[in-house]
Protein backbone atom coordinates (compact mmCIF):
# COMPACT_ATOMS: atom_id res chain seq x y z
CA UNK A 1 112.33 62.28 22.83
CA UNK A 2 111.94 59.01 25.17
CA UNK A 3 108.52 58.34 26.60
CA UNK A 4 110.68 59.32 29.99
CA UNK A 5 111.13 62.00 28.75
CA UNK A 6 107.45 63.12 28.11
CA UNK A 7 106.59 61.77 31.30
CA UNK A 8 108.31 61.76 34.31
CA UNK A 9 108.29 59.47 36.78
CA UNK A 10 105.54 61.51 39.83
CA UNK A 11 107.72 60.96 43.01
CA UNK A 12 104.71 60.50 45.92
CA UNK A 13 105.96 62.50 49.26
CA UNK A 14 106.57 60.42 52.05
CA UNK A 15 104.15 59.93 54.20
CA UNK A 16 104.55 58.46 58.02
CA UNK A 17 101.40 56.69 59.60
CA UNK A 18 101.67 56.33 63.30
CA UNK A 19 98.94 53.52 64.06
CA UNK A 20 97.50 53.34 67.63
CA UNK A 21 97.21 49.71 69.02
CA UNK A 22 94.94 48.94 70.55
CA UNK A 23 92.60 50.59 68.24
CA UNK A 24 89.15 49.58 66.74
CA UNK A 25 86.83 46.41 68.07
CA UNK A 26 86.94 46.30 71.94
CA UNK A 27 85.63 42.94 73.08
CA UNK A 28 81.69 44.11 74.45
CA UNK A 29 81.36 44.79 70.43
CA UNK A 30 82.93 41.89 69.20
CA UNK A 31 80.20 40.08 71.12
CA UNK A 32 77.36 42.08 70.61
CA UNK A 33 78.50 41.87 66.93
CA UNK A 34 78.23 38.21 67.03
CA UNK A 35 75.33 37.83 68.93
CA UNK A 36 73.61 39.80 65.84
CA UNK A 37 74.95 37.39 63.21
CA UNK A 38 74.16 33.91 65.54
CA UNK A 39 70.85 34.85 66.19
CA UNK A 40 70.21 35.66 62.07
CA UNK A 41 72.10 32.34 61.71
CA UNK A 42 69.75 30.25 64.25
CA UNK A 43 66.40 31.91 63.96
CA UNK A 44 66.94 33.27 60.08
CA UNK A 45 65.90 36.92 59.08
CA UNK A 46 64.89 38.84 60.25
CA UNK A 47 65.74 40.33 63.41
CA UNK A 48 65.20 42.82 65.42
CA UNK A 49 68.00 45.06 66.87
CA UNK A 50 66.73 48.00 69.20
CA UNK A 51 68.66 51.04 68.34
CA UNK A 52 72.09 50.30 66.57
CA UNK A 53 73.90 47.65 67.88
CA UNK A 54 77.03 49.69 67.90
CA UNK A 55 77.61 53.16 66.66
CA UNK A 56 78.77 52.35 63.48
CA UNK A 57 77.27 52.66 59.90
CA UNK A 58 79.36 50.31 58.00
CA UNK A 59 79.02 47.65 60.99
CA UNK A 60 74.82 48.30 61.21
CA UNK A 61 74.58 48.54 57.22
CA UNK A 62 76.85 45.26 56.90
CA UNK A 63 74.45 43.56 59.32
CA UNK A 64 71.20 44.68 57.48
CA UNK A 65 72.17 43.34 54.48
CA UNK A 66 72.68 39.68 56.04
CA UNK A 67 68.78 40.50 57.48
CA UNK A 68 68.99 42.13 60.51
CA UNK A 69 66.17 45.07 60.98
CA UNK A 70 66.78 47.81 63.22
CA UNK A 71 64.56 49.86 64.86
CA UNK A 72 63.81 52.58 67.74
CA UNK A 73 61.70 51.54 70.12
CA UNK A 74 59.86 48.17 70.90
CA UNK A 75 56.45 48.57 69.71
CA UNK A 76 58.18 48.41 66.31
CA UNK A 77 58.60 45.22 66.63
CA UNK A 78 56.50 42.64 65.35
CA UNK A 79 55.49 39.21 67.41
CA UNK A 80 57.31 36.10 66.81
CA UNK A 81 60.48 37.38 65.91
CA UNK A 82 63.70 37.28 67.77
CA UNK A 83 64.94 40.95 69.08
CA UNK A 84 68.09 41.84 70.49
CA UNK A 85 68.99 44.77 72.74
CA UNK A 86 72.26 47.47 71.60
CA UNK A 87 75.37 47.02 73.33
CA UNK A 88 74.45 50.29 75.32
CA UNK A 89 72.50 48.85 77.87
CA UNK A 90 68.66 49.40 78.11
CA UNK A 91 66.27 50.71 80.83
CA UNK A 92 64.81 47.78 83.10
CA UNK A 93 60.88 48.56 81.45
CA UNK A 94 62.17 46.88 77.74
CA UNK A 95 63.19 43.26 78.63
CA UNK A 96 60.19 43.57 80.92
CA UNK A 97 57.80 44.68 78.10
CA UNK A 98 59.15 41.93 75.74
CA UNK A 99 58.63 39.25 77.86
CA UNK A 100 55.26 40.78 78.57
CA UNK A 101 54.82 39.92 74.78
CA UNK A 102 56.45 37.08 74.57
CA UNK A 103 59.30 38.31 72.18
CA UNK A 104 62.56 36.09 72.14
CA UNK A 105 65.09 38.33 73.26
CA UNK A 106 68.59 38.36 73.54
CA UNK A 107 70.54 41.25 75.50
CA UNK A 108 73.77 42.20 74.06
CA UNK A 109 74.63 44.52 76.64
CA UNK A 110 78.34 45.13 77.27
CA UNK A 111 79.30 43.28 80.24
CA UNK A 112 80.84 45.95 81.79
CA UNK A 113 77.76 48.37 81.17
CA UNK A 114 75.76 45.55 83.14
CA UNK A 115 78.65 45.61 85.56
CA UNK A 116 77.55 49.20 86.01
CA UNK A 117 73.43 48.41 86.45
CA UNK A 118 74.40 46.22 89.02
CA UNK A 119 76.03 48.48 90.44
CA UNK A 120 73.56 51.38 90.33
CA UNK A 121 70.99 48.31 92.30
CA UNK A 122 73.36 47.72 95.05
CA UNK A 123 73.69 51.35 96.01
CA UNK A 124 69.92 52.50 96.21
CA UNK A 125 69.35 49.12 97.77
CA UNK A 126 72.04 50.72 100.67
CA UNK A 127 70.03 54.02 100.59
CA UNK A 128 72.67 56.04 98.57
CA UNK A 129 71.78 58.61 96.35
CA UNK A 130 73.73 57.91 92.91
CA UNK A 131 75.59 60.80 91.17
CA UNK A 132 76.37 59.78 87.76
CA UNK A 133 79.19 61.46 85.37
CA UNK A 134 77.98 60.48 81.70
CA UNK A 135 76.58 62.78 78.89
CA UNK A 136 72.72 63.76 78.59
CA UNK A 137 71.04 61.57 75.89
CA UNK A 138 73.55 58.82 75.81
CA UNK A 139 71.85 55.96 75.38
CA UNK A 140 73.60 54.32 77.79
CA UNK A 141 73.43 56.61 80.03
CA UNK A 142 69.33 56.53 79.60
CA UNK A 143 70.24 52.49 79.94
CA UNK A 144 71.53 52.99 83.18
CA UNK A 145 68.96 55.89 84.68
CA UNK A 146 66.32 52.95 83.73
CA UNK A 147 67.66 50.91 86.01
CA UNK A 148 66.56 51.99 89.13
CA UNK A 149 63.56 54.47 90.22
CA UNK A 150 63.24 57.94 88.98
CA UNK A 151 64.74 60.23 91.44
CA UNK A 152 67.34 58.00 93.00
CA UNK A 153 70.16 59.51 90.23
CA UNK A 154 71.22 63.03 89.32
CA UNK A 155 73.51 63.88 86.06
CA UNK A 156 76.49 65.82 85.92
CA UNK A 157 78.32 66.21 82.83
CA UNK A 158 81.18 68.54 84.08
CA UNK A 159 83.07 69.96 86.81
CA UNK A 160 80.73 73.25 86.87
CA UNK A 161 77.76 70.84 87.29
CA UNK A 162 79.14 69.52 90.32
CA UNK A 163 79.01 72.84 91.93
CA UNK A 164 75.53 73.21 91.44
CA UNK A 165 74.24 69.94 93.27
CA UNK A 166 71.96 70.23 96.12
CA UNK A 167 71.60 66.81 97.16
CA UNK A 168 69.15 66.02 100.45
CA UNK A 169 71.07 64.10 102.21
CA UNK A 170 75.35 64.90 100.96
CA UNK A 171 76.22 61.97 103.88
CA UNK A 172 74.27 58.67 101.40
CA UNK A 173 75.87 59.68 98.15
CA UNK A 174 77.53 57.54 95.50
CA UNK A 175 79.06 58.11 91.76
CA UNK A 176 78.97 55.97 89.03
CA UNK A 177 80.49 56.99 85.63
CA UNK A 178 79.44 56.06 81.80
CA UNK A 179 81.40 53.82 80.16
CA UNK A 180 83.09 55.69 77.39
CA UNK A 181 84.38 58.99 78.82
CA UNK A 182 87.32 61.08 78.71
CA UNK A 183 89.57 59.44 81.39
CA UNK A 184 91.06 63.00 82.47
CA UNK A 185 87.92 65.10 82.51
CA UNK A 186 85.98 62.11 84.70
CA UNK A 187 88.98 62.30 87.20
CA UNK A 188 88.34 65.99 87.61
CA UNK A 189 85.05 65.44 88.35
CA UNK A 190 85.69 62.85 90.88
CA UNK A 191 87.93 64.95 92.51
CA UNK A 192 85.64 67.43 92.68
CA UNK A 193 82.63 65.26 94.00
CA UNK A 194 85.15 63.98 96.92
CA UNK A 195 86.23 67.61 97.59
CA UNK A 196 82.83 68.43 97.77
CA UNK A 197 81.18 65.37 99.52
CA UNK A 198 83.94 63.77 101.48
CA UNK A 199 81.86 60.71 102.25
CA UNK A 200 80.66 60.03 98.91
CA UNK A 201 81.26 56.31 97.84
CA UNK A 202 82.76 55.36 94.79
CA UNK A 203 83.19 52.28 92.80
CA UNK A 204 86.61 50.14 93.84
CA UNK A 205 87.81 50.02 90.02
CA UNK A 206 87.09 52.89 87.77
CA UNK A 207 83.69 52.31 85.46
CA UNK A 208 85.83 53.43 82.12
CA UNK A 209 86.12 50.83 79.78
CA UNK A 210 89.23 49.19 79.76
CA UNK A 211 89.09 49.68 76.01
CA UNK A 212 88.28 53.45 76.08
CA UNK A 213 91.01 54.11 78.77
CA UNK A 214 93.60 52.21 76.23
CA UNK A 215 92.45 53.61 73.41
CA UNK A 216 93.11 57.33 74.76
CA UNK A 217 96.18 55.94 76.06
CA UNK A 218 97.35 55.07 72.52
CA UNK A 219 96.44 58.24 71.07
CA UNK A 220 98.18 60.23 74.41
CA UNK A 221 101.30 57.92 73.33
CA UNK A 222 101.60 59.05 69.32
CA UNK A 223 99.74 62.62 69.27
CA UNK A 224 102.61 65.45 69.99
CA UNK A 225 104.94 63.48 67.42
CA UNK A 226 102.22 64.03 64.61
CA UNK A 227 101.06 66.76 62.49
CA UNK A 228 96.98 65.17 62.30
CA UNK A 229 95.41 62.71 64.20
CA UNK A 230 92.17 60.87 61.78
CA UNK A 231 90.03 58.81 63.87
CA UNK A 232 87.38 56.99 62.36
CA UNK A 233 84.49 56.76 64.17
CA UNK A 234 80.53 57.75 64.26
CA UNK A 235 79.73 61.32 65.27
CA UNK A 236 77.51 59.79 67.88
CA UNK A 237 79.87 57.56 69.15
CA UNK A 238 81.32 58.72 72.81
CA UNK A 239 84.54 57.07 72.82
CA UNK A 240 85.42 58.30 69.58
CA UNK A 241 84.80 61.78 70.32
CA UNK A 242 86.71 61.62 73.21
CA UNK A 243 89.97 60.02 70.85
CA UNK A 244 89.53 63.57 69.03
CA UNK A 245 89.75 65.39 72.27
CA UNK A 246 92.79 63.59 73.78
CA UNK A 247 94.91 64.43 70.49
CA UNK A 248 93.92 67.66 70.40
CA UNK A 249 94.71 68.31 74.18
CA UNK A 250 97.69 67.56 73.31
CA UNK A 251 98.57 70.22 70.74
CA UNK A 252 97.32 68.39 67.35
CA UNK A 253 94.82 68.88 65.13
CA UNK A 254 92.77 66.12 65.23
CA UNK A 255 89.25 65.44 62.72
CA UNK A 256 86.92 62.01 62.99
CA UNK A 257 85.83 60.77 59.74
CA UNK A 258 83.49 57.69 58.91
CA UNK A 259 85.36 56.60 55.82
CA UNK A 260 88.21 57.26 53.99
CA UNK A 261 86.16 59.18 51.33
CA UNK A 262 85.74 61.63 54.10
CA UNK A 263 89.51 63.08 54.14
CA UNK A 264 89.48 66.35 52.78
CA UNK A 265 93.16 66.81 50.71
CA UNK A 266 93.57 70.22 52.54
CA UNK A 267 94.09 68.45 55.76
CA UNK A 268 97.10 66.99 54.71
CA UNK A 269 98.97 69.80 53.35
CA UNK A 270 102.37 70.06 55.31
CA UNK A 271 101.84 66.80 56.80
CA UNK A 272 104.64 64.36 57.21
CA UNK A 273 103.32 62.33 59.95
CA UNK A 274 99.84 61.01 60.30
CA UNK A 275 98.23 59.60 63.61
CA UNK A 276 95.74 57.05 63.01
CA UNK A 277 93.39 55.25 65.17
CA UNK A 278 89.80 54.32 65.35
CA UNK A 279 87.01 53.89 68.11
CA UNK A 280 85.88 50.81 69.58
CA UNK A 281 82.87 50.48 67.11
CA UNK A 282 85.18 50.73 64.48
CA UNK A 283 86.00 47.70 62.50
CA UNK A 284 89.79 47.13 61.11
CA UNK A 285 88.87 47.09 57.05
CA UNK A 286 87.71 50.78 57.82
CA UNK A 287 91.55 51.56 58.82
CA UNK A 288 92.79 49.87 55.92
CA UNK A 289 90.78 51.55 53.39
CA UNK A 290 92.32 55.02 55.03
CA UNK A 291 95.43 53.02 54.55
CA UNK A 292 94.90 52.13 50.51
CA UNK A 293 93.53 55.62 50.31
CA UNK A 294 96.61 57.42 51.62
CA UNK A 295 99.24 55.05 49.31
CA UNK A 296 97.03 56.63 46.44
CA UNK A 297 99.06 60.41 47.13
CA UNK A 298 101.90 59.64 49.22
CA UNK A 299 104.89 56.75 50.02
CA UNK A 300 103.31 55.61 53.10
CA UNK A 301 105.73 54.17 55.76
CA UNK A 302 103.47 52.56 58.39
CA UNK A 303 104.74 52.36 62.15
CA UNK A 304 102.56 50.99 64.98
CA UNK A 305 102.48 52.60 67.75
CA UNK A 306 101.29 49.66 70.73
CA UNK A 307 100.80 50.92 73.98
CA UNK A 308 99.19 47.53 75.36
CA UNK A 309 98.04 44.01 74.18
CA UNK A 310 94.23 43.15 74.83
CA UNK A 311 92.97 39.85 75.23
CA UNK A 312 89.98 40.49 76.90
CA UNK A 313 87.07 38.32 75.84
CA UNK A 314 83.13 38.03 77.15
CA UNK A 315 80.98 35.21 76.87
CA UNK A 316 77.91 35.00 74.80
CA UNK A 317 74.41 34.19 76.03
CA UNK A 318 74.02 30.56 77.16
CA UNK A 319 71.12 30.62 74.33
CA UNK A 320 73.83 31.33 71.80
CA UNK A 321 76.62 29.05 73.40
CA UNK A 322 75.63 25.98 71.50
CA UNK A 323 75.41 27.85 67.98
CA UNK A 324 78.74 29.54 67.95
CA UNK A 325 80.35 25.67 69.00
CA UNK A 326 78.84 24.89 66.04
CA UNK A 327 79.51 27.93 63.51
């Protein structure tokens, strides 16, 4: 008998990926990412990061390893080191506390989270009281709360919460929104604010990231035409959790996962085609290994799936400018 014989030939299934583009690195990560490995570059390890830079293990553990130390609050900082504040945002006290100390800081703040502070200034400088949409513990939603006195914002998480406001004065109100929410549930509660509060003022473009509204366009795009959506993300990232909820609104199962050690087999029983995407905090080599992992089992045929092309960039801290010329 031929060694054929003995052993056939094991014939993988076919296997269709649907990849979301845009997916993964937005550009407020990209630079807070790089303001990380410029400052370890300039000033030499370590540094200081307050709170993870981005919600992402294999992005903060990639980072420590090159020297970077990260820790909760300020006090855990030592003098005469260089520290540098999460993409999130952070209340006004920290940067005023560090420079109380003396620490070198550098604030890697999304842009468009700052976009938001400013924002917040501007209307309890007018005498509004702010309504903000975001979700309770967020840290940038504690970023944001810190940037004006207490008792000039109120929280509302969902539609039901909206209901239950009993502003002082409902004729000075304004909303502001986190960053990173569910594009369709925030429009519900804006709609219900303004049906509520008729003159409430609202910001002239919408406070979602342009990267979080993509990203749950992408998955809105691909979802009913696949049997699972993966999206790898952080369990405490917001965006990412949100990319779960926008496939599954839309009639398919849907699980987050880190890594691609995290795929449980049973998922993918009956599965012929597999939705794929990742968070903004996600980098690319994450979707590859799901990739590599998948090719293990199954004939993969990958298709992208591009909704839009992003070519949005921010500019790094004049501090910085100089050292990435030169890097």
């Amino acid at each position: 008998m031929s060694e054929t014989a003995r052993h056939p030939l094991q014939v993988k299934p076919p296997l269709l990926v649907k990849i979301a583009a845009p997916r993964g690195f937005c550009a407020g990560v990209d630079r807070a990412i790089e303001i990380v490995e410029l400052s370890l570059h300039k000033y030499g390890a370590p540094v200081y990061v307050r709170h993870e830079i981005v919600h992402n293990k294999y992005v903060v553990d990639s980072l420590k390893e090159k020297g970077a130390v990260f820790v909760e609050e300020l006090d855990e900082v030592p003098d005469g080191v260089p520290v540098v504040f999460s993409a999130h945002g952070v209340p006004k006290a920290v940067p005023h506390e560090a420079a109380e100390r003396g620490l070198n800081y550098l604030d890697a703040t999304c842009p468009l989270v700052s976009k938001v502070h400013r924002q917040a200034e501007r209307q309890v400088e007018a005498g509004r009281h702010i309504i903000f949409i975001g979700h309770r513990g967020h840290p940038e939603v504690i970023g944001t709360f810190g940037q004006v006195a207490p008792g000039h914002m109120t929280l509302v998480e969902t539609v039901d919460d909206v209901g239950t406001l009993q502003p002082d004065d409902e004729s000075n109100l304004a909303f502001l929104t986190q960053t990173t929410l569910s594009v369709d549930d925030t429009a519900e509660i804006v709609v219900a604010l303004r049906k509520r509060f008729p003159r409430i003022v609202g910001p002239k473009a919408e406070d979602i990231c342009y990267a979080t509204s993509n990203r749950q366009a992408a998955v809105k795009a691909m979802a009913s035409s696949c049997d699972l959506v993966l999206v790898i993300g952080a369990p405490n990232s917001s965006n990412s959790l949100r990319l779960v909820e926008v496939a599954e609104r839309h009639g398919t199962r849907s699980r987050l996962i880190q890594r691609a050690q995290e795929i449980e087999l049973g998922w993918l029983d009956g599965v012929t085609t597999l939705g794929l995407t990742a968070g903004a905090s996600a980098p690319e080599v994450l979707v590859r290994e799901v990739i590599d992992l998948l090719s293990h089992r199954f004939d993969v045929i990958e298709e992208t799936v591009r909704t839009v092309d992003e070519r949005i960039t921010f500019k790094l801290p004049r501090g910085l400018t100089e050292q990435a010329d030169a890097a």
